[in-house]
C-alpha atoms as a PDB file:
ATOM      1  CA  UNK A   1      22.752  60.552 -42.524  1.00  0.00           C
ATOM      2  CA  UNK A   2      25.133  58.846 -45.201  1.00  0.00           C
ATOM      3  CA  UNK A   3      23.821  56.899 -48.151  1.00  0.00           C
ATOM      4  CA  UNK A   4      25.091  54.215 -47.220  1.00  0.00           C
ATOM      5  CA  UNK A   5      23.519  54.376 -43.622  1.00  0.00           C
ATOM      6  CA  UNK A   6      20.037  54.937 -45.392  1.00  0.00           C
ATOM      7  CA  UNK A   7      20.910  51.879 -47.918  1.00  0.00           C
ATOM      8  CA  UNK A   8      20.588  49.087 -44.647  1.00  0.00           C
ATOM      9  CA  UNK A   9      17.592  48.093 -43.670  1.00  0.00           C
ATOM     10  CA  UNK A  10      15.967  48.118 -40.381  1.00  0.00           C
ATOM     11  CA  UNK A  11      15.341  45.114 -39.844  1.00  0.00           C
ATOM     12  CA  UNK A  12      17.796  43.008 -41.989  1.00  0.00           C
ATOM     13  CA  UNK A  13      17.723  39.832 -38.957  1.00  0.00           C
ATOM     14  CA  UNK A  14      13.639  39.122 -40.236  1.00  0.00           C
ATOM     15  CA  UNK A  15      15.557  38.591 -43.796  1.00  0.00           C
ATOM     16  CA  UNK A  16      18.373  36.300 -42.513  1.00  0.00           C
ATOM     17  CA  UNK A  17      15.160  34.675 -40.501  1.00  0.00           C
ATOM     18  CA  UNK A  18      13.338  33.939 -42.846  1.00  0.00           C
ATOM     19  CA  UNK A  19      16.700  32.226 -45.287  1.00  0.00           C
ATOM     20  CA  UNK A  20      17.161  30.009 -41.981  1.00  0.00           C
ATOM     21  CA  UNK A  21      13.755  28.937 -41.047  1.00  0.00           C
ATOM     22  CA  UNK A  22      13.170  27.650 -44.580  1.00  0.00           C
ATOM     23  CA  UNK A  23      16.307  26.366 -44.399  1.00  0.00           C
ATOM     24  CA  UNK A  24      15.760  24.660 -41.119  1.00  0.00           C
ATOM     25  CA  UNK A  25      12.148  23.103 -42.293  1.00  0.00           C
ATOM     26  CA  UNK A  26      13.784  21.344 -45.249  1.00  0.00           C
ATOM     27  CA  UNK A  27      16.650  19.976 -43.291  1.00  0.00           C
ATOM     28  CA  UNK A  28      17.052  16.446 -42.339  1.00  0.00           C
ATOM     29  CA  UNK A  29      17.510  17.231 -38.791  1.00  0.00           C
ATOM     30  CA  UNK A  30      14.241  18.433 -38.826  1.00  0.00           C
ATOM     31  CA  UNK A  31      12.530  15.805 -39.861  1.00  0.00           C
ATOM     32  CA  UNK A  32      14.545  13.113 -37.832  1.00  0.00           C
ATOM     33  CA  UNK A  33      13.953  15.359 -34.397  1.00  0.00           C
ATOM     34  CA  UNK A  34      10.547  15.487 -35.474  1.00  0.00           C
ATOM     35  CA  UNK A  35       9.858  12.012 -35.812  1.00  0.00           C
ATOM     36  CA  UNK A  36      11.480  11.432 -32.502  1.00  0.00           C
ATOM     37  CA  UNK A  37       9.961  13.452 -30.570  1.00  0.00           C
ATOM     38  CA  UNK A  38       6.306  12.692 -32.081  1.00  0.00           C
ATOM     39  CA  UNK A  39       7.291   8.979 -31.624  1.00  0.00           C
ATOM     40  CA  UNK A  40       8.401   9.915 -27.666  1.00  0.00           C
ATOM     41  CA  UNK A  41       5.122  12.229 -27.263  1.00  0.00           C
ATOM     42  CA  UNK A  42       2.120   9.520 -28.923  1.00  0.00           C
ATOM     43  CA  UNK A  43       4.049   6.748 -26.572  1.00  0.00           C
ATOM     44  CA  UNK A  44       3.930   8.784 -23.306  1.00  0.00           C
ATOM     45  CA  UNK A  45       0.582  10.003 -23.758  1.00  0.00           C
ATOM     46  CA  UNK A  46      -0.629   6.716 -25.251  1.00  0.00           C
ATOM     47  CA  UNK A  47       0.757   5.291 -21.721  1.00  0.00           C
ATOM     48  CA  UNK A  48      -0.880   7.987 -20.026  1.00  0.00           C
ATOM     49  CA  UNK A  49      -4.518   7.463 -21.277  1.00  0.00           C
ATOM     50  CA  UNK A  50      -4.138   3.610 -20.427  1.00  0.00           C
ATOM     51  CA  UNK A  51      -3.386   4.589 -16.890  1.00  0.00           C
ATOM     52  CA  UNK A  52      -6.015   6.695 -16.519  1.00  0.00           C
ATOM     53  CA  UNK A  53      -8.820   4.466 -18.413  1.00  0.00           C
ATOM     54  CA  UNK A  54      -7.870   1.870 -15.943  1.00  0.00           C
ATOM     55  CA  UNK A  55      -8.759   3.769 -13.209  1.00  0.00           C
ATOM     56  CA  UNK A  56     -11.876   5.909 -15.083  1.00  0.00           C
ATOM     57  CA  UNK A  57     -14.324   5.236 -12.107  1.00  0.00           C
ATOM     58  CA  UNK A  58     -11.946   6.522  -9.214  1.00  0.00           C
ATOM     59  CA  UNK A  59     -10.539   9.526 -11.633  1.00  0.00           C
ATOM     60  CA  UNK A  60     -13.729  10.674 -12.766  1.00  0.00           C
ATOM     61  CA  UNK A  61     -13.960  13.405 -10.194  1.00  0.00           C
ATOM     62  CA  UNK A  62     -10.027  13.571 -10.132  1.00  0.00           C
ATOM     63  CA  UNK A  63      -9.340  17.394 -10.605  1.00  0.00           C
ATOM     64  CA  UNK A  64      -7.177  18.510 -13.444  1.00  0.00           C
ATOM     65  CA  UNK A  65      -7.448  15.296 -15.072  1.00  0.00           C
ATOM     66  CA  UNK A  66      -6.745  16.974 -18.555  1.00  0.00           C
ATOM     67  CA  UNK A  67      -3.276  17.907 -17.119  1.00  0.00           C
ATOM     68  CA  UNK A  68      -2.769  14.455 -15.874  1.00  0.00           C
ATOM     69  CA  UNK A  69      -2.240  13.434 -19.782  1.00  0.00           C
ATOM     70  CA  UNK A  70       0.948  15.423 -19.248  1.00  0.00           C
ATOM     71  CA  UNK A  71       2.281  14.458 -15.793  1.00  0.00           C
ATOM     72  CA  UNK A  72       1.276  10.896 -15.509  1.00  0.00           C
ATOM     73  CA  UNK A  73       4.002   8.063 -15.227  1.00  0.00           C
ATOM     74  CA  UNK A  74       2.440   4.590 -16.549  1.00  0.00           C
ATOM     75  CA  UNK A  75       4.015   1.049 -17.615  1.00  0.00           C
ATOM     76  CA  UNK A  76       5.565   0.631 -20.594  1.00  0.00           C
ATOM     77  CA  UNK A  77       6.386   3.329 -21.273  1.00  0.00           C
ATOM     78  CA  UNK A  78       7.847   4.866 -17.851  1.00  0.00           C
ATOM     79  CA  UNK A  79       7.883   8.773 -18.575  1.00  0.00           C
ATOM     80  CA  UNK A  80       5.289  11.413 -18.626  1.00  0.00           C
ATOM     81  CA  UNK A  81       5.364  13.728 -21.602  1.00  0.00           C
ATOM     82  CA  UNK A  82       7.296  16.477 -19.753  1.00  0.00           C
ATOM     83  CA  UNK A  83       9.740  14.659 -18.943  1.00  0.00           C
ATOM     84  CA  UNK A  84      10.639  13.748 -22.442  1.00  0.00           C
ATOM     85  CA  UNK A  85      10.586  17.616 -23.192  1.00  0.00           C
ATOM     86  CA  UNK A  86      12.956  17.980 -20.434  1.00  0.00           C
ATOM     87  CA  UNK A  87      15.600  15.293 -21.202  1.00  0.00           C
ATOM     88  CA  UNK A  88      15.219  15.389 -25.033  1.00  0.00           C
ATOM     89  CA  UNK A  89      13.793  19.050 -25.908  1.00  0.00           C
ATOM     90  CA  UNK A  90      17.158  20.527 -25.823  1.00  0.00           C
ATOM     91  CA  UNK A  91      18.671  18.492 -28.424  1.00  0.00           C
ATOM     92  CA  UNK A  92      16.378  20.659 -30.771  1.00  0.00           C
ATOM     93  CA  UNK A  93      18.154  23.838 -29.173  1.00  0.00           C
ATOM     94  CA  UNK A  94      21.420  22.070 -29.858  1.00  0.00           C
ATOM     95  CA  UNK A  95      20.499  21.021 -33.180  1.00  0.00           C
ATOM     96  CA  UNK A  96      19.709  24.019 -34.731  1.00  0.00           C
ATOM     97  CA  UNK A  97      22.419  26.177 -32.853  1.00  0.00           C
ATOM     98  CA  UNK A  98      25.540  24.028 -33.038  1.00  0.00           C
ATOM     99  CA  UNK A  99      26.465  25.346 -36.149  1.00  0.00           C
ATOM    100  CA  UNK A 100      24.956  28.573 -36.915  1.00  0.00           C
ATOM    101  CA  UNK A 101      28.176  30.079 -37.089  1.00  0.00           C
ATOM    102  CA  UNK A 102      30.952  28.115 -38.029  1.00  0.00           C
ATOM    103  CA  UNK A 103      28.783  26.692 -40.401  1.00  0.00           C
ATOM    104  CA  UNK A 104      28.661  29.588 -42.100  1.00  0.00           C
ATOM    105  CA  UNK A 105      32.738  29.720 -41.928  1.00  0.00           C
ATOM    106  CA  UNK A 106      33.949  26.569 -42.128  1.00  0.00           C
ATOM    107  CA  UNK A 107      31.804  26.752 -46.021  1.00  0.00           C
ATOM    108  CA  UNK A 108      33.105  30.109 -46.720  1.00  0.00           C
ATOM    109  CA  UNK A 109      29.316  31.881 -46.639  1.00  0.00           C
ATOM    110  CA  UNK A 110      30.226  33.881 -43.451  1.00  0.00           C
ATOM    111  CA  UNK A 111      32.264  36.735 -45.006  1.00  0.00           C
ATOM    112  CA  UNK A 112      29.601  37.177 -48.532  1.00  0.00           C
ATOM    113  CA  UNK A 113      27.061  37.057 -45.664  1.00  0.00           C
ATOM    114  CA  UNK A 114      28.283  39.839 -43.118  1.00  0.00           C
ATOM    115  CA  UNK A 115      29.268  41.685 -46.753  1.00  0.00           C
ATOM    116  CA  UNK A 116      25.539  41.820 -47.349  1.00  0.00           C
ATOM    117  CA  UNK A 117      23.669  45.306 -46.733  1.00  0.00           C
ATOM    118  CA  UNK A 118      22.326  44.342 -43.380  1.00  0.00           C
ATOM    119  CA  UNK A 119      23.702  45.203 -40.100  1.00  0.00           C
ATOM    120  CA  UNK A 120      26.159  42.874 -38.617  1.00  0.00           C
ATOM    121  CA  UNK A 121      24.123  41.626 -35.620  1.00  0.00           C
ATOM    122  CA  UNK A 122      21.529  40.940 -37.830  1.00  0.00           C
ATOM    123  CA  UNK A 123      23.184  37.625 -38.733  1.00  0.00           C
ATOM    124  CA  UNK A 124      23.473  36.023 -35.245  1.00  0.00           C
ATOM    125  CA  UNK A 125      20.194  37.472 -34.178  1.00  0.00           C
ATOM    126  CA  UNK A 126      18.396  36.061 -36.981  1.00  0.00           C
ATOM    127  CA  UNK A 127      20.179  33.007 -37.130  1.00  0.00           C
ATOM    128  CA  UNK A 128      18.798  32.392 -33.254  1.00  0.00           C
ATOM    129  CA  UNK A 129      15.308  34.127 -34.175  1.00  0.00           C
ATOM    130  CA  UNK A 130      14.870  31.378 -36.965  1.00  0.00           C
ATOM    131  CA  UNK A 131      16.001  28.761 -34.605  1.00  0.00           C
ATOM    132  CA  UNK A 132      13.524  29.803 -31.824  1.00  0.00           C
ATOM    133  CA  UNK A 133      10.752  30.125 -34.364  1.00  0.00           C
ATOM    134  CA  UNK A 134      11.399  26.704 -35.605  1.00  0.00           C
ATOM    135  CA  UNK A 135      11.531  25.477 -31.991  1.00  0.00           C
ATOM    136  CA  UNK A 136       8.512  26.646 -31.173  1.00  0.00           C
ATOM    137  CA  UNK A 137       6.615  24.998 -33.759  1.00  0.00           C
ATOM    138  CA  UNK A 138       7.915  21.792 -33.002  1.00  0.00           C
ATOM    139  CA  UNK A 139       6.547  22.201 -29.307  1.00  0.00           C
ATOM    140  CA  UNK A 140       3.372  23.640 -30.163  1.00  0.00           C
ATOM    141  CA  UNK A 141       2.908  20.938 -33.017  1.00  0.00           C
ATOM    142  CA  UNK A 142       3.938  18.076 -30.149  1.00  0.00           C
ATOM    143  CA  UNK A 143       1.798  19.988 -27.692  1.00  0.00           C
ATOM    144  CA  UNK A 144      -1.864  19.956 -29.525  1.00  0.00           C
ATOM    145  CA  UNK A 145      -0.935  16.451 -31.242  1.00  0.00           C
ATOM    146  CA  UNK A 146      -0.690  15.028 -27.175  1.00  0.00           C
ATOM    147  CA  UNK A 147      -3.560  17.024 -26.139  1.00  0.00           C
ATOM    148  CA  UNK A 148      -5.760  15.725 -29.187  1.00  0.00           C
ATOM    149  CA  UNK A 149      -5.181  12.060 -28.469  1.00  0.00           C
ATOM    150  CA  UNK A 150      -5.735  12.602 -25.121  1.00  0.00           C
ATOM    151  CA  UNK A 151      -9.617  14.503 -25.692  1.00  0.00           C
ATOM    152  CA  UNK A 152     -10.136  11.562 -28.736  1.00  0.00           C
ATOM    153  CA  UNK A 153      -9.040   8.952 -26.627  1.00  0.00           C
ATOM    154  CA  UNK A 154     -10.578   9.645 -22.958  1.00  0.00           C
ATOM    155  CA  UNK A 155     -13.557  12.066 -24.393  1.00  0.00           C
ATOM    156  CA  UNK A 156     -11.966  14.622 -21.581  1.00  0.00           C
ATOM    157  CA  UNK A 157     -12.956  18.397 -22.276  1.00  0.00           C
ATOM    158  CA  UNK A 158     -10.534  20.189 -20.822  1.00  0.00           C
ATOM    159  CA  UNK A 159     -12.056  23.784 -19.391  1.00  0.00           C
ATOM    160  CA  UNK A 160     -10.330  27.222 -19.762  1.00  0.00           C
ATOM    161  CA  UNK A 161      -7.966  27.080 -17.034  1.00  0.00           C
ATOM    162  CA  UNK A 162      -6.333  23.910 -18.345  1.00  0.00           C
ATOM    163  CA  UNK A 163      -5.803  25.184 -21.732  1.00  0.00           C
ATOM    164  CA  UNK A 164      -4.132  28.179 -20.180  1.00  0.00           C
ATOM    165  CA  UNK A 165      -1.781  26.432 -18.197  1.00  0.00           C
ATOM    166  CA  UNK A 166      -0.826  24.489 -20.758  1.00  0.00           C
ATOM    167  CA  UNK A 167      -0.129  27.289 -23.090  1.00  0.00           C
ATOM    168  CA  UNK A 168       1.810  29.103 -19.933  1.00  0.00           C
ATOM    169  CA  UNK A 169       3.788  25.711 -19.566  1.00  0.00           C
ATOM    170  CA  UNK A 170       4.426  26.055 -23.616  1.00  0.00           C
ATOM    171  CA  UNK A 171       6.226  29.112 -23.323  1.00  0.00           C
ATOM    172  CA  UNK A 172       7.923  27.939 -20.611  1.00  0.00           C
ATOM    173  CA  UNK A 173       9.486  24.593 -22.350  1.00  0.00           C
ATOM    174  CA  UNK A 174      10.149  27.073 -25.601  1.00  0.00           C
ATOM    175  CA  UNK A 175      12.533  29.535 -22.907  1.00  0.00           C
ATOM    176  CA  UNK A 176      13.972  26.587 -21.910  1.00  0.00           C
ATOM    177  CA  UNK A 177      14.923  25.039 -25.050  1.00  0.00           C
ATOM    178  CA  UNK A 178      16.060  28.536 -26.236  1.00  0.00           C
ATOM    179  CA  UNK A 179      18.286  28.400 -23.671  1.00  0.00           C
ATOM    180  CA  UNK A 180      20.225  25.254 -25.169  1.00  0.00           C
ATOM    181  CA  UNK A 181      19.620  27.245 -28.749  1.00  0.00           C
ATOM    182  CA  UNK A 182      21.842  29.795 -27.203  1.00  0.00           C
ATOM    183  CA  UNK A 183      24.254  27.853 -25.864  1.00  0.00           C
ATOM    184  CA  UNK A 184      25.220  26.180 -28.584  1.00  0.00           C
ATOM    185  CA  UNK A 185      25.055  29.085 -30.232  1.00  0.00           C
ATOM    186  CA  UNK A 186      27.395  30.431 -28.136  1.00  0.00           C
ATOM    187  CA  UNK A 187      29.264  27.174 -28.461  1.00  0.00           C
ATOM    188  CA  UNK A 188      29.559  27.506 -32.348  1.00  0.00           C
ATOM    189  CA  UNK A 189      31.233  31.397 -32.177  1.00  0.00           C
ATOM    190  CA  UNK A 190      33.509  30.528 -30.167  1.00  0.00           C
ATOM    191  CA  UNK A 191      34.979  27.090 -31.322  1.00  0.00           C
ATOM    192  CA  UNK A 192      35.988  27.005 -35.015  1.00  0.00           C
ATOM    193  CA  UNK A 193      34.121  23.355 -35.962  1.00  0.00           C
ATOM    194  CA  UNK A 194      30.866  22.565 -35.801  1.00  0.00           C
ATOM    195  CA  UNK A 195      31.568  19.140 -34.808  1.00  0.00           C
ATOM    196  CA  UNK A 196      33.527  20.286 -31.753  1.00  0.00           C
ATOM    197  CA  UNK A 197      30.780  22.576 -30.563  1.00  0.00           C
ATOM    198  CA  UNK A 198      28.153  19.974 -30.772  1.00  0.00           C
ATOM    199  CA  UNK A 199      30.298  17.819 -28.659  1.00  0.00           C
ATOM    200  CA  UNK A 200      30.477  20.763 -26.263  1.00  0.00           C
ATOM    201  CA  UNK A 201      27.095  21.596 -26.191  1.00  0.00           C
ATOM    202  CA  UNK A 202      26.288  17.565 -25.729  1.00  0.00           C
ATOM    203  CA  UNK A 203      28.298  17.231 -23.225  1.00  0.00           C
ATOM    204  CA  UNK A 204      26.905  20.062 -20.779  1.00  0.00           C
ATOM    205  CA  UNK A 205      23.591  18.557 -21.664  1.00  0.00           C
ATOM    206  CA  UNK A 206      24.468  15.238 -20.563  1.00  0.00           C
ATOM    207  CA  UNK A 207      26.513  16.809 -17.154  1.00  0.00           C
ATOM    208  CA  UNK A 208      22.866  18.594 -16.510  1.00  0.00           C
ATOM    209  CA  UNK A 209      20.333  16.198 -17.175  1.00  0.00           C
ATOM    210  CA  UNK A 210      22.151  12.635 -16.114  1.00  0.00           C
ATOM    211  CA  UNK A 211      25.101  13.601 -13.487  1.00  0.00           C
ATOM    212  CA  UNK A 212      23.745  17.158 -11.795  1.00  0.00           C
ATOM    213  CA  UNK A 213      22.302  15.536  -8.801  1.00  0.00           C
ATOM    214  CA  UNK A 214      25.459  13.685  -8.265  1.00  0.00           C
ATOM    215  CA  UNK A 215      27.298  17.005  -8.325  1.00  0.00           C
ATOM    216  CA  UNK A 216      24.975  19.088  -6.373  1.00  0.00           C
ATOM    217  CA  UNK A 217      24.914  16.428  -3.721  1.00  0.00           C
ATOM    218  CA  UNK A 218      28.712  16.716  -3.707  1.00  0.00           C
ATOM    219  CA  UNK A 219      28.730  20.339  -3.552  1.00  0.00           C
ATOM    220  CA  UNK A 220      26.151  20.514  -0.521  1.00  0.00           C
ATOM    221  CA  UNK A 221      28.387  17.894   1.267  1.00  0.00           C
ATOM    222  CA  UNK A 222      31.328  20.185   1.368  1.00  0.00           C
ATOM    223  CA  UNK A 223      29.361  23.747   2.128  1.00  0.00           C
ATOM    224  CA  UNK A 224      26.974  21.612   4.758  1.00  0.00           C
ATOM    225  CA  UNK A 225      28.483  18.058   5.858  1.00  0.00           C
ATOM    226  CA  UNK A 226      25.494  15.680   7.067  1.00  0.00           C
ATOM    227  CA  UNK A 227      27.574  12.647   8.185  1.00  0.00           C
ATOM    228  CA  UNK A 228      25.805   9.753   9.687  1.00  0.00           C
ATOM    229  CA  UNK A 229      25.056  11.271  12.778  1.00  0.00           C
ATOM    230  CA  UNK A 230      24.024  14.105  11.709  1.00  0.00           C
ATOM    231  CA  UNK A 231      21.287  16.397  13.602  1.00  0.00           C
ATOM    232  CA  UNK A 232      18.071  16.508  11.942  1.00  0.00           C
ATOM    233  CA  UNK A 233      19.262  20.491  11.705  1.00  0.00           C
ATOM    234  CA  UNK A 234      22.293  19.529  10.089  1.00  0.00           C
ATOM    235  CA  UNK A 235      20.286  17.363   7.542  1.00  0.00           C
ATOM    236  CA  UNK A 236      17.841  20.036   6.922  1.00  0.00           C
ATOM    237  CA  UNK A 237      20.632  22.595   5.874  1.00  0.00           C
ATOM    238  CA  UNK A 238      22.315  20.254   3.821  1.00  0.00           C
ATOM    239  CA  UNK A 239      19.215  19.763   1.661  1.00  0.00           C
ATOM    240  CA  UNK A 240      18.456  23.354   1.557  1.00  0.00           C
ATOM    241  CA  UNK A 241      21.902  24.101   0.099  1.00  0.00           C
ATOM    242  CA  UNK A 242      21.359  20.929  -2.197  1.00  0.00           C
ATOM    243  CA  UNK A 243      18.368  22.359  -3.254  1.00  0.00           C
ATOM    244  CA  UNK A 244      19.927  26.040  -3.800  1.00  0.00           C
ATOM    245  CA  UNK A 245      22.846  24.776  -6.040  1.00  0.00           C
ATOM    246  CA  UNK A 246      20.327  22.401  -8.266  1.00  0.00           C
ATOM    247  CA  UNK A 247      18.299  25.507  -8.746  1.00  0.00           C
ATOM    248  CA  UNK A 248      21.696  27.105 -10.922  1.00  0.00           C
ATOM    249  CA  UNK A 249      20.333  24.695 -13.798  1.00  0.00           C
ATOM    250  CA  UNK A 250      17.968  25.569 -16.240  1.00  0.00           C
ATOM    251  CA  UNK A 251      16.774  21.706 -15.590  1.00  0.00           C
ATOM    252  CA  UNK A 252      15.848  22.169 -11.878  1.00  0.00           C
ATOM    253  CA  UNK A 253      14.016  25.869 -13.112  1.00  0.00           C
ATOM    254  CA  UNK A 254      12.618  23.785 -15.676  1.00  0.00           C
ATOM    255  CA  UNK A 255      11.254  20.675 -13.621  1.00  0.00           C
ATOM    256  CA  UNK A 256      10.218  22.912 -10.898  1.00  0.00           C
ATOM    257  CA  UNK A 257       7.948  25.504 -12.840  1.00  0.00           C
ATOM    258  CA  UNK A 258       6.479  22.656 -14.928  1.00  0.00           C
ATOM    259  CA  UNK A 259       5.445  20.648 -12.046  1.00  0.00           C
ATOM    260  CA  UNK A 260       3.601  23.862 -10.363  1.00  0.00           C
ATOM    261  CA  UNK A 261       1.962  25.109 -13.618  1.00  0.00           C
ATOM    262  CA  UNK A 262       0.620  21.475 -14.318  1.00  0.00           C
ATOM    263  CA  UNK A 263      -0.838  20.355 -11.229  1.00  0.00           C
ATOM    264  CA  UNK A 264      -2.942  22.566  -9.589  1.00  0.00           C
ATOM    265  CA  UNK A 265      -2.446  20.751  -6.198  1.00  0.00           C
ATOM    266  CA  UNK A 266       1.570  21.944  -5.729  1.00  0.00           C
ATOM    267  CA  UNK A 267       1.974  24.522  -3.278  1.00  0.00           C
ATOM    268  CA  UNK A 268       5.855  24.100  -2.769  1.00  0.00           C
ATOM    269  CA  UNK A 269       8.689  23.289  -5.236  1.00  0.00           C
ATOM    270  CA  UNK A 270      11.060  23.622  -2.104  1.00  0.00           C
ATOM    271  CA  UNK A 271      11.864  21.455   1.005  1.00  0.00           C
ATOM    272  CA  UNK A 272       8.610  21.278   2.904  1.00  0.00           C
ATOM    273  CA  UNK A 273       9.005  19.827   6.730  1.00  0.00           C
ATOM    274  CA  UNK A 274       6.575  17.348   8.158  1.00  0.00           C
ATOM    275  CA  UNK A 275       4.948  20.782  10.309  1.00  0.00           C
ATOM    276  CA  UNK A 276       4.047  22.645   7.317  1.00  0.00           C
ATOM    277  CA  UNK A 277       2.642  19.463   5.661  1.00  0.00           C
ATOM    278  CA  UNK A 278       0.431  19.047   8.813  1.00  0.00           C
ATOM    279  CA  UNK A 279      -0.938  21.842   8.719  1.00  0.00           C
ATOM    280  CA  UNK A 280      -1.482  22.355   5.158  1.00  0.00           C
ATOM    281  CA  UNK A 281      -5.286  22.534   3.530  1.00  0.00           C
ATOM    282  CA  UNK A 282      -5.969  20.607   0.330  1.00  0.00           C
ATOM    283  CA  UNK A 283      -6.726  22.659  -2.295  1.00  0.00           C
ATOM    284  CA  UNK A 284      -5.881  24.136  -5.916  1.00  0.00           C
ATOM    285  CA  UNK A 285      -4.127  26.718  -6.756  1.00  0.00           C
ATOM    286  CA  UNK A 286      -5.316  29.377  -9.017  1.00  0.00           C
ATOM    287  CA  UNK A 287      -2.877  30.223 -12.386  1.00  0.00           C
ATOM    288  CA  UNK A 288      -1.977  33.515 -10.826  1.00  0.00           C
ATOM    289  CA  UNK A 289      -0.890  31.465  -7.763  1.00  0.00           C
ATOM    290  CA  UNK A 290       0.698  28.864  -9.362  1.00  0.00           C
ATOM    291  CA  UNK A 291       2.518  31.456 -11.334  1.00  0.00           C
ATOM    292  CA  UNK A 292       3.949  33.736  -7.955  1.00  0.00           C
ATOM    293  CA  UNK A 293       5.050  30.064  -6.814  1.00  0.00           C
ATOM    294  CA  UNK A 294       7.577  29.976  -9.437  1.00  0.00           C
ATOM    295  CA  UNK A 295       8.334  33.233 -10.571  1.00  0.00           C
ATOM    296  CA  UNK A 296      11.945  33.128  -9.550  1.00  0.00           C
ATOM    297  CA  UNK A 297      12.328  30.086 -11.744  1.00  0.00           C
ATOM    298  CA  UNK A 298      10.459  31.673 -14.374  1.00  0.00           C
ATOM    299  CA  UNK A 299      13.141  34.928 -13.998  1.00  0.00           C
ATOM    300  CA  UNK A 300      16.033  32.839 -13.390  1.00  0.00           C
ATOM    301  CA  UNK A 301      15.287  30.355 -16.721  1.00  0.00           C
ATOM    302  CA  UNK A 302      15.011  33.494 -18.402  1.00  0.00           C
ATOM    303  CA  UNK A 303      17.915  35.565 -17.400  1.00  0.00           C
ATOM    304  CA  UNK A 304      20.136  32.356 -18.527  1.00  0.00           C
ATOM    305  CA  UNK A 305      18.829  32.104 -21.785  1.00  0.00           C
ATOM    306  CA  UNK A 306      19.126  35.979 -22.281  1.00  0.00           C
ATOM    307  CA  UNK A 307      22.730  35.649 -20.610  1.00  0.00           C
ATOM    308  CA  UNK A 308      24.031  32.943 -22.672  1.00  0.00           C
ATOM    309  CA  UNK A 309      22.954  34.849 -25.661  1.00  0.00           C
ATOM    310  CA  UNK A 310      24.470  37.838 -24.899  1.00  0.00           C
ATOM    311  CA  UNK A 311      27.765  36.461 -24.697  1.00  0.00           C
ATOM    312  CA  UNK A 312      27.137  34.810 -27.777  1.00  0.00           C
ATOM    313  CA  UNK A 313      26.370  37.992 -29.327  1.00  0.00           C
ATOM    314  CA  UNK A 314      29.232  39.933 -28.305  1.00  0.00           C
ATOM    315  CA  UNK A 315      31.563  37.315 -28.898  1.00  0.00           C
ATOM    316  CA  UNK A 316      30.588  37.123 -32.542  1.00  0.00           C
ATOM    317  CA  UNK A 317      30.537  41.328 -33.122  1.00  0.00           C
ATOM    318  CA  UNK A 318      34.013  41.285 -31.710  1.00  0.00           C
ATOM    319  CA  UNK A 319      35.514  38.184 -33.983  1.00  0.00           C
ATOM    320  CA  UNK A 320      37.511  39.453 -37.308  1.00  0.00           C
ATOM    321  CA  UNK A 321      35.833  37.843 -40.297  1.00  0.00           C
ATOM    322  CA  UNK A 322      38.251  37.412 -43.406  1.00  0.00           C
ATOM    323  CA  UNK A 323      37.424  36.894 -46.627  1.00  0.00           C
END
């Protein structure tokens, strides 16, 4: 082994990590997604409690009502906490991604910075470790600051089970925000300015969260027509398609393993017929079932984070940087 070889650290990415999560905390963007989202959380859950203290008699034997803090929909403000995660969380991915390398070029820092005795992939993947990190806090700060108002404000103790499926449902929002971290990631080593790579990585987040349905229904009309007169067979296979398409999106995956893990009561995320729902007994789920309901979301929210990164990473170990 050369002396050179023995001169790099191991583990030169925890270094670079480190640089970009202080970096990150003292940022403006951090404090102006931070606000927002805290703003967005105290409203839902502030809506939320409301709801349920108007109904306190009738929901005092309601099962899972902890969970409900996160799930319910209530006037004024018309959103449940996760689905503010879902539609806003991934402009913290985006946020902290868009830039992480052509930042780092467009100032001139990229080439000193790959010059530095560290391994080369130890920029990108500590640039996306310190983004994930910082992530993560955010949601776990948003997370007990919901679930805190909700115990002070309705006196509700929630028991074990509830606490664990709201941790499980944590990690699941922080995969799916990393996804959007790697995307734009992706988005900023392959397009030379950051401001064109946030626009890219804003505009597939718009596409997904506000016009996928409209596309997936268009896509399911071609593959499997339902016109008018359609056979209830014919209608059945056109939402089944509908429904496989919608699931490409890390915000059907998303949606779909958050509404399992959070109410106990869900014992389908698919199309269930009017048989099935007949003969159905009302129950709860336990966490390990509610998990095996949505593992292939789970896998496939996952695998796209891990995929988009990838690309990301060999895309940048393959770029020439000049001084």
């Amino acid at each position: 082994m050369s002396t050179a070889t023995r001169s790099i650290p191991r583990a030169g990415w925890r270094t670079v990590a480190r640089k970009e999560f202080t970096d990150h905390l003292l940022s403006a963007r951090f404090t102006v997604l931070l606000v927002l989202l805290a703003i967005a959380a105290i409203g839902s859950v502030y809506s939320s409690a409301s709801a349920i203290r108007g109904v306190a008699e009738k929901a005092a034997g309601t099962p899972a009502l902890f969970l409900r803090l996160f799930t319910i929909n209530a006037n004024p403000i018309p959103f449940s906490f996760i689905t503010f995660i879902a539609f806003l969380a991934p402009l913290l991915g985006i946020a902290f991604g868009f830039d992480a390398i052509n930042g780092e070029r467009s100032q001139g820092t990229l080439p000193r910075l790959v010059a530095q005795p560290i391994h080369r992939d130890d920029v990108i993947n500590g640039k996306f470790a310190a983004g994930l990190a910082v992530i993560g806090l955010m949601l776990t700060s948003l997370t007990v600051i919901v679930a805190g108002l909700g115990i002070v404000t309705l006196g509700i103790v929630p028991s074990a089970g509830e606490v664990t499926r709201v941790i499980v449902w944590l990690i699941v929002a922080i995969i799916y925000v990393g996804f959007w971290l790697a995307l734009a990631t992706l988005a900023s080593v392959m397009l030379r300015r950051a401001s064109t790579s946030s626009l890219v990585s804003i505009a597939v987040w718009l596409v997904l969260a506000l016009f996928a349905t409209l596309l997936f229904r268009l896509v399911a009309g071609v593959l499997a027509p339902a016109p008018a007169d359609a056979t209830p067979t014919q209608v059945l296979r056109n939402a089944q398609v509908e429904l496989a398409v919608s699931r490409l999106s890390p915000v059907t995956l998303y949606d779909e393993a958050t509404t399992a893990l959070l109410d106990p009561q869900v014992r389908s995320v698919g199309i269930v017929t009017y048989q099935q729902l007949d003969r159905a007994v009302v129950s709860q789920l336990t966490l390990d079932q509610s998990l095996l309901l949505v593992w292939p979301q789970l896998v496939g929210l996952l695998a796209l984070t891990v995929v988009c990164f990838a690309f990301a990473y060999v895309g940048f170990m393959r770029q020439e940087i000049r001084a």
